[in-house]
Protein backbone atom coordinates (compact mmCIF):
# COMPACT_ATOMS: atom_id res chain seq x y z
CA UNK A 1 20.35 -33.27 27.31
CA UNK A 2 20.70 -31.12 30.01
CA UNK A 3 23.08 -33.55 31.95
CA UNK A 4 25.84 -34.15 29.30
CA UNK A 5 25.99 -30.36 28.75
CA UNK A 6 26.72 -29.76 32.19
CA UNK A 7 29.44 -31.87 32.81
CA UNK A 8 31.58 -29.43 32.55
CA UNK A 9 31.89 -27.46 35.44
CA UNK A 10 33.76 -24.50 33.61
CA UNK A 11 30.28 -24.22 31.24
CA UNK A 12 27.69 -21.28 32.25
CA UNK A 13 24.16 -21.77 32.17
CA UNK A 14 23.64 -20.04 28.59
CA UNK A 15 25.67 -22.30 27.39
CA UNK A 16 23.75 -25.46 28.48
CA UNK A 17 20.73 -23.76 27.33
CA UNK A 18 21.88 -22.83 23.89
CA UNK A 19 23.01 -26.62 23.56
CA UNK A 20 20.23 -27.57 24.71
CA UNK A 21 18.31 -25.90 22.24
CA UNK A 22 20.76 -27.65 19.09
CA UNK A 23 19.75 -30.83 20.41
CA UNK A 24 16.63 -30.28 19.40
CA UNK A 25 17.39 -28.45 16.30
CA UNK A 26 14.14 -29.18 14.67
CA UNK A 27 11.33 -28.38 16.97
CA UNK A 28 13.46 -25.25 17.57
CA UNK A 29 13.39 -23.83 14.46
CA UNK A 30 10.02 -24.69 14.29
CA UNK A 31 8.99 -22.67 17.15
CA UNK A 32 11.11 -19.91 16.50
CA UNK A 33 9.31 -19.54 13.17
CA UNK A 34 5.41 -19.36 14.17
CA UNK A 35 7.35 -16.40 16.43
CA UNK A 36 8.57 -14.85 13.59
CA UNK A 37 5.91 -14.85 11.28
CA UNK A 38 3.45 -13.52 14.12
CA UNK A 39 5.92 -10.97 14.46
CA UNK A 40 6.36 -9.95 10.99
CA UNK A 41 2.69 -9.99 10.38
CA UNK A 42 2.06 -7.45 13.29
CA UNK A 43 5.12 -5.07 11.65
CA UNK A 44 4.07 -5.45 8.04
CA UNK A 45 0.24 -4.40 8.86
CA UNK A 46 1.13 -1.50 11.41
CA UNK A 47 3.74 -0.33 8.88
CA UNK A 48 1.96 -0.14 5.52
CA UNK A 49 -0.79 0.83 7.43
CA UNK A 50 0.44 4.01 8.64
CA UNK A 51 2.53 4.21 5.00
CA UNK A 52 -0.14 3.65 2.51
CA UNK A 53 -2.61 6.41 4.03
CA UNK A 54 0.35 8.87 3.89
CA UNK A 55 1.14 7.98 0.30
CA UNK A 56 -2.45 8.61 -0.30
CA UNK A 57 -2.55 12.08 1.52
CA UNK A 58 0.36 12.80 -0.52
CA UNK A 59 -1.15 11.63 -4.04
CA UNK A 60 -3.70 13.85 -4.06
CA UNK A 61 -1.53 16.57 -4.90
CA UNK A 62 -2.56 20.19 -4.79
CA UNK A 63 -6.09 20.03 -5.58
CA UNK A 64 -8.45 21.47 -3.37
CA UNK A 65 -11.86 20.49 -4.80
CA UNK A 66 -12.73 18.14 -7.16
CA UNK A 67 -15.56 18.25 -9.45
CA UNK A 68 -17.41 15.24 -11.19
CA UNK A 69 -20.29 13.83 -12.22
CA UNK A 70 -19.78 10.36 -9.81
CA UNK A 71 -21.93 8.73 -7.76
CA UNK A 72 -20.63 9.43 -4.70
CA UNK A 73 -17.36 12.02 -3.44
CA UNK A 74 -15.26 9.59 -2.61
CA UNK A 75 -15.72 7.29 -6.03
CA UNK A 76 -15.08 10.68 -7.66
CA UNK A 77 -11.44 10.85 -6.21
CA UNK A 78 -10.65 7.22 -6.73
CA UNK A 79 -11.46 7.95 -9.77
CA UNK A 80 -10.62 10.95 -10.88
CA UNK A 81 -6.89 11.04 -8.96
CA UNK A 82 -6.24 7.54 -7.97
CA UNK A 83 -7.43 6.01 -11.52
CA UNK A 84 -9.46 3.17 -10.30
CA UNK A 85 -11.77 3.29 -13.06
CA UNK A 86 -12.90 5.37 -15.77
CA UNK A 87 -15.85 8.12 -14.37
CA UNK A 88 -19.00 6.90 -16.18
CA UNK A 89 -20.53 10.27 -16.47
CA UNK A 90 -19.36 12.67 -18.31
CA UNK A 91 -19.68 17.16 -17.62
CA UNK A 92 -20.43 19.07 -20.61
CA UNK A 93 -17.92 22.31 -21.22
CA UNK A 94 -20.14 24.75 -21.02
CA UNK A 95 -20.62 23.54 -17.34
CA UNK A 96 -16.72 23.68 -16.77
CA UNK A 97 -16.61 26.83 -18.15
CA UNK A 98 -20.11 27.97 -15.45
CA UNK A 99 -17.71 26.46 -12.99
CA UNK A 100 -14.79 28.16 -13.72
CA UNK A 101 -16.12 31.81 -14.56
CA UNK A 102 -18.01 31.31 -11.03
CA UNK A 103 -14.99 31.88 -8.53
CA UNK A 104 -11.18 33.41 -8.91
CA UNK A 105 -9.82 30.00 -8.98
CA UNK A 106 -6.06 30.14 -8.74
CA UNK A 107 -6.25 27.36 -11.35
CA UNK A 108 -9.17 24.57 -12.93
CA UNK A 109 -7.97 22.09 -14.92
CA UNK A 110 -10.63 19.78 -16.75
CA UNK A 111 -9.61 16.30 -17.51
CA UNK A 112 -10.93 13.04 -19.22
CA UNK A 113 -10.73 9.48 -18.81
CA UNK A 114 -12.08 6.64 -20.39
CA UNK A 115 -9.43 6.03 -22.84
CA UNK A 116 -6.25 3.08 -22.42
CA UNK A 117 -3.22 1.51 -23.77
CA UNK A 118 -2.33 -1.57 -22.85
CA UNK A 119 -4.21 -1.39 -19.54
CA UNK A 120 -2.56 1.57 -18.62
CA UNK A 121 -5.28 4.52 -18.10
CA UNK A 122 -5.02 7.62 -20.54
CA UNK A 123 -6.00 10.87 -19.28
CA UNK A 124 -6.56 14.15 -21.48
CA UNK A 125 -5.64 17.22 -19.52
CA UNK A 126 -5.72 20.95 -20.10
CA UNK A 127 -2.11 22.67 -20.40
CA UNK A 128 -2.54 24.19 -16.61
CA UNK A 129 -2.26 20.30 -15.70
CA UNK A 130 1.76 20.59 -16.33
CA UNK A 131 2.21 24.33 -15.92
CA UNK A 132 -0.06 24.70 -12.24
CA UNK A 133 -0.60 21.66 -10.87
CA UNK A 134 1.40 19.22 -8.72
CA UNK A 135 1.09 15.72 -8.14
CA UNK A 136 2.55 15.96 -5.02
CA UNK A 137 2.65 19.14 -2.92
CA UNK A 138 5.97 21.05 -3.36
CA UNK A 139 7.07 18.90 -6.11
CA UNK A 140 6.31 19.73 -9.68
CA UNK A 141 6.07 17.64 -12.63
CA UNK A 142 9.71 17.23 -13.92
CA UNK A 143 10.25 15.36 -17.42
CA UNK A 144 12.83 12.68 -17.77
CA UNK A 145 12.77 12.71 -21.65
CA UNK A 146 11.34 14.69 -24.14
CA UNK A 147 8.66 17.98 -23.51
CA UNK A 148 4.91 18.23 -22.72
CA UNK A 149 2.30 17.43 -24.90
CA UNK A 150 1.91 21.01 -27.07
CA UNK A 151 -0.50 19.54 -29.84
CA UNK A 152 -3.25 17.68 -30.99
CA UNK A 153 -1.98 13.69 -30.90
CA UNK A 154 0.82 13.92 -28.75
CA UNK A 155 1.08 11.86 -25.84
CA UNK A 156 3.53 12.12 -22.15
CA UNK A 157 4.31 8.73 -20.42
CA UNK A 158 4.06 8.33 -16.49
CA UNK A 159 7.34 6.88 -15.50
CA UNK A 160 5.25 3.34 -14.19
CA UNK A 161 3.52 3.40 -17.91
CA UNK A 162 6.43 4.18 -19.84
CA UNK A 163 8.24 0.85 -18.08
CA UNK A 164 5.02 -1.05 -18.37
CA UNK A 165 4.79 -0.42 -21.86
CA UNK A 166 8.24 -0.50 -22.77
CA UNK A 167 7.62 3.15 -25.28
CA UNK A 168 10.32 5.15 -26.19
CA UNK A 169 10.30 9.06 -27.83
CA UNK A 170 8.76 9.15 -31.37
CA UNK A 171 7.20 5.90 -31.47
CA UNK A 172 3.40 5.73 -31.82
CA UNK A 173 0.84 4.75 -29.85
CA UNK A 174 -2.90 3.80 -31.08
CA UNK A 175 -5.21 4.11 -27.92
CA UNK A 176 -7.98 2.13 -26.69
CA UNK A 177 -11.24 3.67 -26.60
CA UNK A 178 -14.19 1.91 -24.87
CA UNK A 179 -17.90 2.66 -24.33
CA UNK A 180 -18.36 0.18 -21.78
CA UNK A 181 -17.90 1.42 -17.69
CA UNK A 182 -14.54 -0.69 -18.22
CA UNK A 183 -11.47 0.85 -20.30
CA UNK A 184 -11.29 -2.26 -21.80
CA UNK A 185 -15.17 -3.40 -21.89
CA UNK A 186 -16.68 -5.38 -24.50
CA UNK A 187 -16.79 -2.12 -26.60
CA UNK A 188 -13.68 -1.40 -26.79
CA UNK A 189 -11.85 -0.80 -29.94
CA UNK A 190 -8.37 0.51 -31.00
CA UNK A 191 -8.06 3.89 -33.06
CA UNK A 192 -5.93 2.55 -35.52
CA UNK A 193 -6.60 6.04 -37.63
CA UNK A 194 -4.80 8.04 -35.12
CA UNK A 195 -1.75 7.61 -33.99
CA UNK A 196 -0.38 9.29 -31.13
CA UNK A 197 3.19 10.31 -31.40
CA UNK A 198 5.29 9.66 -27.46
CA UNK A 199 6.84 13.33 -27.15
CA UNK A 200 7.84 12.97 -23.50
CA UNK A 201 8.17 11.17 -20.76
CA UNK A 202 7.90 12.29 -16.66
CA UNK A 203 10.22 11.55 -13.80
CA UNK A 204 8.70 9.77 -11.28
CA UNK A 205 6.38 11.38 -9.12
CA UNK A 206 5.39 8.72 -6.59
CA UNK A 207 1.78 8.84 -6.95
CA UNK A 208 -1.25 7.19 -9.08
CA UNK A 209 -0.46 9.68 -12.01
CA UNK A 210 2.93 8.00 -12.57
CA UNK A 211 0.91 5.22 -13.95
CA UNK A 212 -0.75 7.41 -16.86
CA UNK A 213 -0.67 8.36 -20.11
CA UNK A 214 -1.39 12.06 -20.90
CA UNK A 215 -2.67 13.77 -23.96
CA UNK A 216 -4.90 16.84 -25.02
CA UNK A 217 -8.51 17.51 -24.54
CA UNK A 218 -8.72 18.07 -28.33
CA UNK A 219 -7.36 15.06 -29.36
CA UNK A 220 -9.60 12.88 -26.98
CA UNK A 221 -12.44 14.95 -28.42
CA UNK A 222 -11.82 14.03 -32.07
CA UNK A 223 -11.34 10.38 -31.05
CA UNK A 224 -14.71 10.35 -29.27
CA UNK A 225 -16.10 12.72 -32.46
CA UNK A 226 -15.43 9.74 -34.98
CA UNK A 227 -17.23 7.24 -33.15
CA UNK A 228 -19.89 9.87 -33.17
CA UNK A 229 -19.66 10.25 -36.98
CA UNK A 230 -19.11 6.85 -37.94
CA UNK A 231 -22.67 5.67 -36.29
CA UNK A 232 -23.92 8.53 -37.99
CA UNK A 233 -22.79 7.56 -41.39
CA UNK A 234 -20.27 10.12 -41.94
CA UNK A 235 -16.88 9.14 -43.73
CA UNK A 236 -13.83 10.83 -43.50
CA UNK A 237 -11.38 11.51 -40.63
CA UNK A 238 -12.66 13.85 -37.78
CA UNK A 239 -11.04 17.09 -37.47
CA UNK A 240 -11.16 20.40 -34.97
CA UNK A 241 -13.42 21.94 -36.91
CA UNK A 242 -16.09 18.86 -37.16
CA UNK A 243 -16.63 18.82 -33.32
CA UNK A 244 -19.69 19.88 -31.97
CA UNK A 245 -20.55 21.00 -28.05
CA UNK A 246 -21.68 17.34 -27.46
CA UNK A 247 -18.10 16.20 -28.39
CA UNK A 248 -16.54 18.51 -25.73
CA UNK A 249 -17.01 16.56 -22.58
CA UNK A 250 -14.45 15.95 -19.75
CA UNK A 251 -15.17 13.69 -16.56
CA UNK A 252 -13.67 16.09 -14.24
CA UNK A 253 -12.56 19.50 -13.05
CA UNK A 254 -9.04 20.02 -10.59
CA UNK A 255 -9.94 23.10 -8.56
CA UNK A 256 -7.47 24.98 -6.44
CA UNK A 257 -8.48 28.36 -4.40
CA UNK A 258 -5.76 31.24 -3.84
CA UNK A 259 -4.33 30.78 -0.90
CA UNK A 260 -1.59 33.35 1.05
CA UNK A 261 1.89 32.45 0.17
CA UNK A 262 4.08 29.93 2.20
CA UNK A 263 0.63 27.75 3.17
CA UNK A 264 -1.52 25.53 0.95
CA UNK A 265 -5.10 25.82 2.67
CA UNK A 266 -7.25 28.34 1.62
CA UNK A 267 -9.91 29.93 4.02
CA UNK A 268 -12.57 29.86 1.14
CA UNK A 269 -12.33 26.31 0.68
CA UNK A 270 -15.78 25.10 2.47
CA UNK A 271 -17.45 28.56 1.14
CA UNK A 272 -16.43 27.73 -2.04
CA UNK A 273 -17.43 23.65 -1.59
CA UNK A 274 -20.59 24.54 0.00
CA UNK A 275 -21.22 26.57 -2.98
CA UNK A 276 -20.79 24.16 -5.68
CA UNK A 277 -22.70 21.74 -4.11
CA UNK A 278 -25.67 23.08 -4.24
CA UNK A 279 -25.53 22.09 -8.09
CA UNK A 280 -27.26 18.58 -7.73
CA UNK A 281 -25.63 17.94 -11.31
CA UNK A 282 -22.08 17.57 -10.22
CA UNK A 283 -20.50 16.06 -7.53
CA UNK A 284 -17.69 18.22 -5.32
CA UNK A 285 -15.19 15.92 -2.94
CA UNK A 286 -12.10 17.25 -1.03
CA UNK A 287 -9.84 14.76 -1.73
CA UNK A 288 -7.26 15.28 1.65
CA UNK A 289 -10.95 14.79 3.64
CA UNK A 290 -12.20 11.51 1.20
CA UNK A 291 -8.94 10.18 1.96
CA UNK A 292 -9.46 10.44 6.01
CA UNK A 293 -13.08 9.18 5.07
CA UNK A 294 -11.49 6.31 3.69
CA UNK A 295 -9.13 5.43 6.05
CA UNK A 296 -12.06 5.53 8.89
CA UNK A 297 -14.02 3.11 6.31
CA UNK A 298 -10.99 0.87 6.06
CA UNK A 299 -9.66 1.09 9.68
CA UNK A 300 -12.04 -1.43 11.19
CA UNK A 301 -10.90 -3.84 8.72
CA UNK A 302 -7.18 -2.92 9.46
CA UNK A 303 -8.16 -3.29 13.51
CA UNK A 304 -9.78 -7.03 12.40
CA UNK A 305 -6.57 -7.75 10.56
CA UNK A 306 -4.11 -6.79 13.78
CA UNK A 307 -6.25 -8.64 15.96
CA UNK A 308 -5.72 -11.70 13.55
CA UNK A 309 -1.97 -10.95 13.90
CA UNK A 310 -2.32 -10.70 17.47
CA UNK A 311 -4.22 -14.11 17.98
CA UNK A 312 -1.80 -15.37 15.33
CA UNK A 313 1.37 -14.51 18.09
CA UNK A 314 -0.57 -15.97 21.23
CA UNK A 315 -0.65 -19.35 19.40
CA UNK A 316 3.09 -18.95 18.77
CA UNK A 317 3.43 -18.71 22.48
CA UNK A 318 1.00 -21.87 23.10
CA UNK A 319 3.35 -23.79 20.55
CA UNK A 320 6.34 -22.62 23.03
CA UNK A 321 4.44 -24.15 25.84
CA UNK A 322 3.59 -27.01 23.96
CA UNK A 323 7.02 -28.16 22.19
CA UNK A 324 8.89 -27.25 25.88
CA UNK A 325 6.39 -29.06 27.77
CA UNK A 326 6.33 -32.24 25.52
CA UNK A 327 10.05 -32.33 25.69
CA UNK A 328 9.96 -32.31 29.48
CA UNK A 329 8.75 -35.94 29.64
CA UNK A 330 12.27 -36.97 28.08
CA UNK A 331 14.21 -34.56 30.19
CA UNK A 332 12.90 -35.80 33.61
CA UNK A 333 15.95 -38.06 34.25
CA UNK A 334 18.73 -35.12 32.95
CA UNK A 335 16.94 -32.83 34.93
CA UNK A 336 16.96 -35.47 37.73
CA UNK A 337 20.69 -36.20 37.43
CA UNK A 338 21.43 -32.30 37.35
CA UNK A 339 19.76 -31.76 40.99
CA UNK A 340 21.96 -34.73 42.23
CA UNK A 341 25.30 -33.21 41.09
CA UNK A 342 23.91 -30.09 43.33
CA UNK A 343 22.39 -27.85 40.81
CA UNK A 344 20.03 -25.49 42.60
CA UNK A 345 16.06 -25.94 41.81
CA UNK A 346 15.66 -22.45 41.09
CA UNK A 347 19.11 -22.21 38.84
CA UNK A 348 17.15 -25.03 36.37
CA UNK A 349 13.72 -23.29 36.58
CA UNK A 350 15.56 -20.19 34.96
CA UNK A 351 17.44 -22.31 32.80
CA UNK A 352 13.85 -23.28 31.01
CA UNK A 353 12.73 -20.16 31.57
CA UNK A 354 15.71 -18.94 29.47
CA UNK A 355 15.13 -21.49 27.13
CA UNK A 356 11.94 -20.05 25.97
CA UNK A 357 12.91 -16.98 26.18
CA UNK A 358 15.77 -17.56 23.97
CA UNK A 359 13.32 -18.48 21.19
CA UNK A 360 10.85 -15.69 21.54
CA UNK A 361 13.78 -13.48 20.98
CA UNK A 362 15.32 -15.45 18.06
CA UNK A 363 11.83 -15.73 16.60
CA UNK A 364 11.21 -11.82 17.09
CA UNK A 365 14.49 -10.83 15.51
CA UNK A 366 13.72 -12.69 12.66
CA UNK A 367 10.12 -11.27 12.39
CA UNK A 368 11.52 -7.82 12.13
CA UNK A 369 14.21 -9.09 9.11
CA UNK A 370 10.73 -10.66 7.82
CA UNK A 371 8.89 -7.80 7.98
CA UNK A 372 11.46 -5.61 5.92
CA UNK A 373 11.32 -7.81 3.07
CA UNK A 374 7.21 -8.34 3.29
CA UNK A 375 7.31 -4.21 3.09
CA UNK A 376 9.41 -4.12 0.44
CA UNK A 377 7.53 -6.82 -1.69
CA UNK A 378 3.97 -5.30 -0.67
CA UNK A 379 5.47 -1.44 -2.11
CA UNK A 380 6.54 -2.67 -4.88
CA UNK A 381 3.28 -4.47 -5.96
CA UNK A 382 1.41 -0.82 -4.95
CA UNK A 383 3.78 0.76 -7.07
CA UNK A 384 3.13 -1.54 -10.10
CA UNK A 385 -0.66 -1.80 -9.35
CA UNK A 386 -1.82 1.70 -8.54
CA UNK A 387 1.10 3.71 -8.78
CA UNK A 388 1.54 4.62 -5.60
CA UNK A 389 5.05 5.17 -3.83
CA UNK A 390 4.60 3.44 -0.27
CA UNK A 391 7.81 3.52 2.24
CA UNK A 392 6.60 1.62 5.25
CA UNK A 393 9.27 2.08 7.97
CA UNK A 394 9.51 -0.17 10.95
CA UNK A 395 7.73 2.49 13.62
CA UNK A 396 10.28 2.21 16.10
CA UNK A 397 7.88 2.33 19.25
CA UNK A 398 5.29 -0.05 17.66
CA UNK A 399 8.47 -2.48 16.79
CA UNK A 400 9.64 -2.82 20.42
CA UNK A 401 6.72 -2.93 22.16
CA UNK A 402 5.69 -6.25 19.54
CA UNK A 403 9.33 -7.27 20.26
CA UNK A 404 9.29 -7.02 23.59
CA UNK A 405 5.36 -8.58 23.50
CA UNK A 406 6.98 -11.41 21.59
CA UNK A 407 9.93 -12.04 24.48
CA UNK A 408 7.53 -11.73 27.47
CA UNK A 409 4.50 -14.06 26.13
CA UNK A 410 7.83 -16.59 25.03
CA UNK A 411 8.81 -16.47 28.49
CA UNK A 412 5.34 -17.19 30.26
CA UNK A 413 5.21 -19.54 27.86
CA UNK A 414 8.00 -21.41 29.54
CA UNK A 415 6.71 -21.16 33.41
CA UNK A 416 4.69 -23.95 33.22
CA UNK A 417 7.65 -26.15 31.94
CA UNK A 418 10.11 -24.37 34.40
CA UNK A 419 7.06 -25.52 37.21
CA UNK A 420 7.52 -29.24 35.85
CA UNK A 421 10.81 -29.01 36.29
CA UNK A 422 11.48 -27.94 39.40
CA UNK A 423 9.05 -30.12 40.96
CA UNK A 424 11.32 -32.96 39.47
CA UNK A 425 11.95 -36.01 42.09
CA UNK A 426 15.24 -37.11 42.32
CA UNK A 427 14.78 -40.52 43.77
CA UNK A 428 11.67 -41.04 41.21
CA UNK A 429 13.47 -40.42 37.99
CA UNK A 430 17.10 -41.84 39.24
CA UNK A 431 15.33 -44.99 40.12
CA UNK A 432 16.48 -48.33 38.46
CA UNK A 433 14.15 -49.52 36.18
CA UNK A 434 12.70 -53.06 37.09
């Protein structure tokens, strides 16, 4: 199409090119797509790479050491901050109070897990949980509605739950209790005897916890208690008074060392760790170092992933070289009829060469509009699924060097059909045909 384009002799060379490219509107778009979605796959993985450890690092709050009765320390902060499942194992009191009495902890807060509502985990805390502790460093709990739980039976809704489960102040709430490793195993079975009355509910936090439901040690107790009493044979509704030291177990212990004012490290920290580890009872985990465990666990997987994105983007460029070098076979006799109005050999190589350059950059522009809406659909299933409150931000180094990658491996693309062109005979492809 070259030749009608260039007719006019007040028309520049973009202009062919760009009409060039309409006239084959299809094949085009096509091309500039496989760009684009090379391109946005690159972004999206670099991005919520860098995002999603960070949200991590910040989600485990200011907890120093973690205590529990996991297999292993990183299961015990998956599950005992992130949530992912209910800690099988349980840590009597009278070791949490061994534990505590042991060291000048600035704070320990036991917890429990195992209970749920509607899928949504339910965690029984000690006060110190609301009062001390932060989900995320420098930024205290802060209610939305309502207070903290201050009794037995009340219950405080993560901001995630409290949407989930559509609960509003004063309504109640009978919880799931299962026996099984699953919150919702083949055990489970609602409490229908005790109701839990919603008394607040927190602001968001933008981490795991915002996904929870929170109540008191000594209502969990009583719950567990019944189930307890009822195999024994005992009627009648558990109370304070009817628990025993079996019934007062928790599943984990938030530990936090003094530290000097303005910094959140403590020196005694690996003391203090190698010290409780020597207990082959309990399991201790740092959660900031599980976290960098994890992310040198996962980061092969992440490097397999980029490499996929990267082969993915050099078969974008083959599809350049493919669609522009199939088209040459038409274009023969316009590129032909160019050279005999006087049109330089080198002026039409860069005219192809700006041709698939033209696409790599349309195609990496719209990888980078691509990628902002594939990071805002992957946070927002993170948010829903683990709680978790990801921001990945195009990197703006990483996005023009795999912008720029994008342009330059269009353009090489092209060379070979620039080559075909400008080895174009004349007198062969003007020739009358027989």
């Amino acid at each position: 199409m070259f030749a009608q384009f260039a007719r006019s002799s007040s028309m520049n060379d973009i202009s062919i090119v760009v009409k060039s490219l309409r006239s084959r509107r299809l094949s085009t778009v096509i091309t500039a797509a496989s760009v684009a979605v090379a391109t946005a796959l690159l972004l999206t993985m670099l991005s919520l790479r860098t995002a999603s450890f960070e949200a991590f690092q910040r989600g485990t709050g200011t907890t120093h050491l973690l205590v529990s009765a996991d297999s292993s320390p990183l299961t015990a902060v998956l599950n005992g901050v992130f949530y992912a499942n209910a800690p099988s194992n349980p840590i009597s009191w009278a070791k949490y109070q061994e534990i505590k009495n042991a060291f000048p902890y600035d704070w320990a807060v036991p917890t429990q897990q195992g209970d749920s509502f509607r899928g949504y985990p339910v965690a029984a805390v000690g006060p110190e949980f609301f009062t001390r502790f932060e989900p995320v460093r420098g930024e205290p709990w802060q209610l939305a509605q309502g207070q903290f739980p201050s009794k037995p039976f009340e219950i405080c809704l993560g901001s995630t739950a409290a949407v989930g489960s559509g609960l509003r102040l004063g309504q109640k709430v009978f919880l799931t209790h299962g026996s099984g490793t699953s919150r919702e195993g083949e055990h489970a079975h609602e409490h229908a005897e005790y109701p839990f009355t919603v008394v607040g509910i927190l602001q968001p936090s933008g981490s795991a916890h915002d996904r929870v439901l929170f109540t008191d040690l000594d209502s969990s107790w009583i719950l567990h208690a019944q189930d307890r009493r009822e195999r024994e044979g005992v009627e009648g509704l558990t109370t304070l008074a009817d628990l025993k030291d079996e019934d007062r177990k928790i599943t984990g212990i938030l530990l936090r060392l003094p530290t000097r004012p303005g910094r959140d490290a403590s020196a005694a920290i690996q003391q203090q760790f190698d010290a409780l580890r020597r207990d082959t009872a309990i399991v201790v985990a740092q959660p900031a170092q599980q976290i960098d465990r994890l992310r040198s666990i996962i980061g092969n997987i992440d490097e397999l992933f980029i490499a996929l994105g990267v082969a993915v983007l050099l078969s974008s460029g083959i599809s350049i070289l493919l669609s522009m070098h199939n088209s040459m076979a038409e274009r023969r006799k316009q590129i032909a009829l160019l050279r005999a109005l006087g049109v330089a050999r080198m002026r039409i190589t860069g005219m192809i060469l700006t041709e698939a350059t033209l696409i790599g950059f349309a195609g990496a522009i719209g990888g980078c509009a691509l990628s902002l809406i594939g990071n805002a659909i992957a946070s927002g299933a993170l948010k829903t699924r683990i709680g978790l409150v990801v921001d990945p931000t195009l990197d703006p180094r990483s996005t023009v060097i795999i912008v720029a990658g994008a342009i330059v491996l269009s353009a090489l693309a092209g060379v070979l059909p620039a080559i075909t062109a400008y080895r174009t005979s004349v007198a062969d492809n003007l020739r009358p045909e027989a």
